[in-house]
N, C-alpha and C. Protein backbone atom coordinates (compact mmCIF):
# COMPACT_ATOMS: atom_id res chain seq x y z
N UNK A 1 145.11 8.53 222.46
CA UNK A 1 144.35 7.90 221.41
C UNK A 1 143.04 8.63 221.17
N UNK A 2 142.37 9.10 222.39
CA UNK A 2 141.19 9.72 222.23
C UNK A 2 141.36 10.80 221.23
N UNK A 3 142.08 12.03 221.57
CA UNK A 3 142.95 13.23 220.87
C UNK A 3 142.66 12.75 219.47
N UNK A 4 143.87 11.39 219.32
CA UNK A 4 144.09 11.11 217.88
C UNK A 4 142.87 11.09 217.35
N UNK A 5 142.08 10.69 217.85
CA UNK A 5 140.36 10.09 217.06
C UNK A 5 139.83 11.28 216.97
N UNK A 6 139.28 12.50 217.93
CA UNK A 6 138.69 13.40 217.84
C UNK A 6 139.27 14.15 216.35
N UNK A 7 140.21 14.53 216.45
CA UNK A 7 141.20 15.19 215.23
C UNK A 7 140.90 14.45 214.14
N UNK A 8 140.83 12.87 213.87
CA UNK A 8 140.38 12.74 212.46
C UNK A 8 139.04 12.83 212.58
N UNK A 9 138.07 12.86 213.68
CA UNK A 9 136.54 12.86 213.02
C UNK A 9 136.09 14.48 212.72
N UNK A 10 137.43 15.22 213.12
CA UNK A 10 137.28 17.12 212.69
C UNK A 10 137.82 17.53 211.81
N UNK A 11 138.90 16.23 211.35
CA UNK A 11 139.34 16.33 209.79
C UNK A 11 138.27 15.97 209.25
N UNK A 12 137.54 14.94 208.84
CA UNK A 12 136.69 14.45 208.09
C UNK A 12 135.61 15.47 207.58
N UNK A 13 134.74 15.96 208.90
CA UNK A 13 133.66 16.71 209.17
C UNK A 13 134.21 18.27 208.50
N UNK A 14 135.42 18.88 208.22
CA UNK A 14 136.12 19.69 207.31
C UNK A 14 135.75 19.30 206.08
N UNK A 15 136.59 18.00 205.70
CA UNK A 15 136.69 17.73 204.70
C UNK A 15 135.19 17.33 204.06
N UNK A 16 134.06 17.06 204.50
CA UNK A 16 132.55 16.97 204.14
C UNK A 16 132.04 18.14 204.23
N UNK A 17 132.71 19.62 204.57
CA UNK A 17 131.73 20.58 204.69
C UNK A 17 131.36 20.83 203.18
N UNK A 18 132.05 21.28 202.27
CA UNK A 18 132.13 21.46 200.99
C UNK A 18 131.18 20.86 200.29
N UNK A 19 131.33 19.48 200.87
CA UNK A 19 130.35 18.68 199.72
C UNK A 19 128.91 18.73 200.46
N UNK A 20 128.78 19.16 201.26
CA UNK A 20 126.94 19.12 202.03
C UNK A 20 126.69 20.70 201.63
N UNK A 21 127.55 21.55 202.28
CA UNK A 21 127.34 22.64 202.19
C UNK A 21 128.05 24.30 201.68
N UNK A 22 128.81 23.56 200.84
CA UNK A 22 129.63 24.50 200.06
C UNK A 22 129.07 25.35 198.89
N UNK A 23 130.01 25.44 198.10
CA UNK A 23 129.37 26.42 196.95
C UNK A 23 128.98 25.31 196.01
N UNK A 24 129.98 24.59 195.99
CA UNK A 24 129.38 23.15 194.68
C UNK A 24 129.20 22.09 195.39
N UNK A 25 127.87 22.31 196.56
CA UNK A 25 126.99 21.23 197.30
C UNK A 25 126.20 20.30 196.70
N UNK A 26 125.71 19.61 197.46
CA UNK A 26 124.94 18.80 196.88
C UNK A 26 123.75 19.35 196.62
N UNK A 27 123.21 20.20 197.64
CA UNK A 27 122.27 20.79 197.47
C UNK A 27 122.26 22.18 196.34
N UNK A 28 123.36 22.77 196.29
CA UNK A 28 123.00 23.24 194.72
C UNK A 28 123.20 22.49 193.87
N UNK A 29 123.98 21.93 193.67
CA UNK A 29 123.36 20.97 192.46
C UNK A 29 121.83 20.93 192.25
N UNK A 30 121.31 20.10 193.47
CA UNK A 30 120.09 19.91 193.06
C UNK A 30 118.75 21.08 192.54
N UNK A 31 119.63 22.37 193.07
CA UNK A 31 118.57 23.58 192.89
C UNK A 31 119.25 23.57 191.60
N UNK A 32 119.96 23.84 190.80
CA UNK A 32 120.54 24.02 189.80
C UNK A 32 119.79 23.17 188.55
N UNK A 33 119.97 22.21 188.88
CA UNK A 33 119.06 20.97 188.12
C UNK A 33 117.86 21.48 188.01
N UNK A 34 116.82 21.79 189.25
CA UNK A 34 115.55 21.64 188.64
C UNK A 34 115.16 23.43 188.44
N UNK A 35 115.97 24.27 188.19
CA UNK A 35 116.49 25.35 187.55
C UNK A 35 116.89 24.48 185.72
N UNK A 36 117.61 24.34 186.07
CA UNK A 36 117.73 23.60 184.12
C UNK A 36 116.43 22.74 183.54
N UNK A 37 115.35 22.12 184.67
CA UNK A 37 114.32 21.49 184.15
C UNK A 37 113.44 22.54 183.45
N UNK A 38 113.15 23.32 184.28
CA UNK A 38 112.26 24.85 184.39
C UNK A 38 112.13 24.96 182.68
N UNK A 39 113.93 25.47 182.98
CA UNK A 39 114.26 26.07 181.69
C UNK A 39 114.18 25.31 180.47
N UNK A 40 114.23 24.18 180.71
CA UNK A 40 113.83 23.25 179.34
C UNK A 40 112.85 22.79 178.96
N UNK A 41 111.41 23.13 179.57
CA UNK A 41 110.27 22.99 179.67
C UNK A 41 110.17 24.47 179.41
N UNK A 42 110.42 25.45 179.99
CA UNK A 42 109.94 27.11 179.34
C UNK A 42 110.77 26.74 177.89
N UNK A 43 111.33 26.38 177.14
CA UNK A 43 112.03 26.37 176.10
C UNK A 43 111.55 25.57 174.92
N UNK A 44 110.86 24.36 175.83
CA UNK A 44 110.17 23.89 175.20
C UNK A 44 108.35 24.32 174.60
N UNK A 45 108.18 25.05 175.52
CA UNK A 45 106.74 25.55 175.18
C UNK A 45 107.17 27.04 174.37
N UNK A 46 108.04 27.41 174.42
CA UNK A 46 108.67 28.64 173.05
C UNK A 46 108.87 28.10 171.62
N UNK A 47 109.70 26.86 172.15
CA UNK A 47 109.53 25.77 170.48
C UNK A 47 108.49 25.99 170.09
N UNK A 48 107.64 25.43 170.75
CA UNK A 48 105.94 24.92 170.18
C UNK A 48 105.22 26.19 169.46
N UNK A 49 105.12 27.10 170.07
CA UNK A 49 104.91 28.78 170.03
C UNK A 49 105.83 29.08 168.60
N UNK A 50 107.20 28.78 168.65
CA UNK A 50 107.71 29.28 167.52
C UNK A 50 107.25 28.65 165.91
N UNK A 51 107.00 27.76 166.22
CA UNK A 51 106.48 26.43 165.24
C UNK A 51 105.46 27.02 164.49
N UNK A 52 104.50 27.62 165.37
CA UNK A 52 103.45 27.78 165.32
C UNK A 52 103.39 29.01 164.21
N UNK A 53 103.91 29.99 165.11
CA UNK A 53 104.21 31.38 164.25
C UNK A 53 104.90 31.16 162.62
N UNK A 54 105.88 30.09 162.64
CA UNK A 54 106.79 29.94 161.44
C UNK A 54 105.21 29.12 160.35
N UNK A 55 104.79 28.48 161.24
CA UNK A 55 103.60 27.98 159.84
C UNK A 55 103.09 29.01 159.51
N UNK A 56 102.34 29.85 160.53
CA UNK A 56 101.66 31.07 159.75
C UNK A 56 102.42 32.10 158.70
N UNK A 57 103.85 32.15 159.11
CA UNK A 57 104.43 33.36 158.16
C UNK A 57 104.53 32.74 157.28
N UNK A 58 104.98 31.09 157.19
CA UNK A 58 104.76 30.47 155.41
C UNK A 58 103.52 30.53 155.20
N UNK A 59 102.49 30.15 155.75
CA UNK A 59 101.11 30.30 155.08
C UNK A 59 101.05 31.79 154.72
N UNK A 60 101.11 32.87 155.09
CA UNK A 60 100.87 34.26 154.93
C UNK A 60 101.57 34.56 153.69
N UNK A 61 102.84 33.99 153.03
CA UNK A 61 103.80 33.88 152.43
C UNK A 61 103.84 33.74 151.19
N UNK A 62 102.81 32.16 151.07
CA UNK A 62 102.48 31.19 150.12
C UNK A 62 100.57 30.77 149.29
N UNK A 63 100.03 31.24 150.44
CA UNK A 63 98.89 31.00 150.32
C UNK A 63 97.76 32.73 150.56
N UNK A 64 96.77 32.85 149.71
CA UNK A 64 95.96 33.79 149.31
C UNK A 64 95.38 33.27 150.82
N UNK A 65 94.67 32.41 151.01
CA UNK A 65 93.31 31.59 151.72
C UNK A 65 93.66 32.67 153.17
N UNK A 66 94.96 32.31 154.00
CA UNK A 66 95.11 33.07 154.64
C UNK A 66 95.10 34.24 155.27
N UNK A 67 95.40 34.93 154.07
CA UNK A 67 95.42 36.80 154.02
C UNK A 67 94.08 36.98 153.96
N UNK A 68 93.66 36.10 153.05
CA UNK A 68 91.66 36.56 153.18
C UNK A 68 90.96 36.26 154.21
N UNK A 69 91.37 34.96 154.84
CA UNK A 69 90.63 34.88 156.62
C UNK A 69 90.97 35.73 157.36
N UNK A 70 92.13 36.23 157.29
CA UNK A 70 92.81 37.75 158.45
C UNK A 70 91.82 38.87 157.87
N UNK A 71 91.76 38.82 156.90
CA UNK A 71 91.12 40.15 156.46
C UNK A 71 89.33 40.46 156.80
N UNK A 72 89.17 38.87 156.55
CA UNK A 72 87.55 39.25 157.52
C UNK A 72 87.42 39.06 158.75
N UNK A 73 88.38 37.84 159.38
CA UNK A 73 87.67 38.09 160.85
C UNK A 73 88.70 38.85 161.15
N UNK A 74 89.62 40.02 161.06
CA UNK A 74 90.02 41.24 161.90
C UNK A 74 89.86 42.29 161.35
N UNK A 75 89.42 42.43 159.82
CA UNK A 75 89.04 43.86 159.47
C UNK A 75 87.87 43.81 159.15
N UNK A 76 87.32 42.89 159.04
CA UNK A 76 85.40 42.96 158.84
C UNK A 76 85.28 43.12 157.51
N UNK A 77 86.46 42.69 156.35
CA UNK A 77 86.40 43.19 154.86
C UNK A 77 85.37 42.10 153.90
N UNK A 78 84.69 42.06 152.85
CA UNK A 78 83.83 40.88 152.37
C UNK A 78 84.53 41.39 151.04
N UNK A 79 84.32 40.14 149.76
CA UNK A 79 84.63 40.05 148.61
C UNK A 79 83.71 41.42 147.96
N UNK A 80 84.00 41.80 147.09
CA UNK A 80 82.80 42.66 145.97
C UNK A 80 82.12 42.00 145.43
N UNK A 81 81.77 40.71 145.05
CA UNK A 81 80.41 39.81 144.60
C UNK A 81 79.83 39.42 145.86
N UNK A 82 80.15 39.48 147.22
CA UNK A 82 79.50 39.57 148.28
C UNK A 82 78.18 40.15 149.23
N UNK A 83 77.46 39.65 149.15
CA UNK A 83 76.34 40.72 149.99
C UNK A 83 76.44 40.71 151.06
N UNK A 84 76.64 41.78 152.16
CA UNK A 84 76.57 41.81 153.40
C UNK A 84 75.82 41.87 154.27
N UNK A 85 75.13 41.11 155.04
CA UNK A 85 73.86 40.91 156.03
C UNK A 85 74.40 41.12 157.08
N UNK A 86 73.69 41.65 158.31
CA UNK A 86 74.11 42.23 159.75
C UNK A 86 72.03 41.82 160.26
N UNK A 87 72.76 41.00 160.90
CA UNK A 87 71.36 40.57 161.76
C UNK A 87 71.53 40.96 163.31
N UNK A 88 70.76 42.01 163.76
CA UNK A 88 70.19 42.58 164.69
C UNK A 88 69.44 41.88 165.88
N UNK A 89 69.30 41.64 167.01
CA UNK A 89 69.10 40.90 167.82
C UNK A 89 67.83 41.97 168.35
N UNK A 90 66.75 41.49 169.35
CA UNK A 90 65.82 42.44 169.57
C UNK A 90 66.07 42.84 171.04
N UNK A 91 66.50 44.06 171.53
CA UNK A 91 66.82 44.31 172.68
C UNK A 91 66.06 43.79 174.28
N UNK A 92 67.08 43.19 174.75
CA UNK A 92 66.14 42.64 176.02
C UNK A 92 65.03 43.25 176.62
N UNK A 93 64.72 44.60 176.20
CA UNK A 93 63.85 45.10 177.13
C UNK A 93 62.51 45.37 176.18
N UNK A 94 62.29 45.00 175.07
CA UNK A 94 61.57 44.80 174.14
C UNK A 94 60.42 43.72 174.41
């Protein structure tokens, strides 16, 4: 009887290796999962990012206002009825 018992608690302990520690464990699962969280949170902050970009190419697209704010604060360009002032600071050692 002993025999008999040992043999099913080494069947069993077989038959549970798989699921504790196999290839489709419990524990990958769980790495797997918060592997898919990661990724749906990095996916989600690319949404947001993409959103972002898609307003500007319709604004760039549709609207003057735009192209003219790019144009002064990254090329330093002013209208031609514009006067341009550059105020000078007095050097610290002055």
């Amino acid at each position: 009887m002993k025999l008999l018992t040992l043999a099913l608690v080494a069947l069993i302990l077989l038959i549970q290796y798989p699921l504790w520690l196999g290839k489709g464990s419990w524990l990958r699962v769980w790495e797997v999962d918060q592997q898919i969280r990661a990724q749906r949170e990095a996916n989600r902050r690319l949404q947001e990012r993409n959103s972002g970009l898609e307003a500007e190419v319709r604004d760039l697209k549709v609207g003057l206002e735009a192209i003219e704010e790019r144009a002064r604060s990254e090329l330093g360009m002013i209208r031609r009825d514009e006067i341009f002032f550059q105020v000078l600071e007095d050097a610290p050692g002055r």
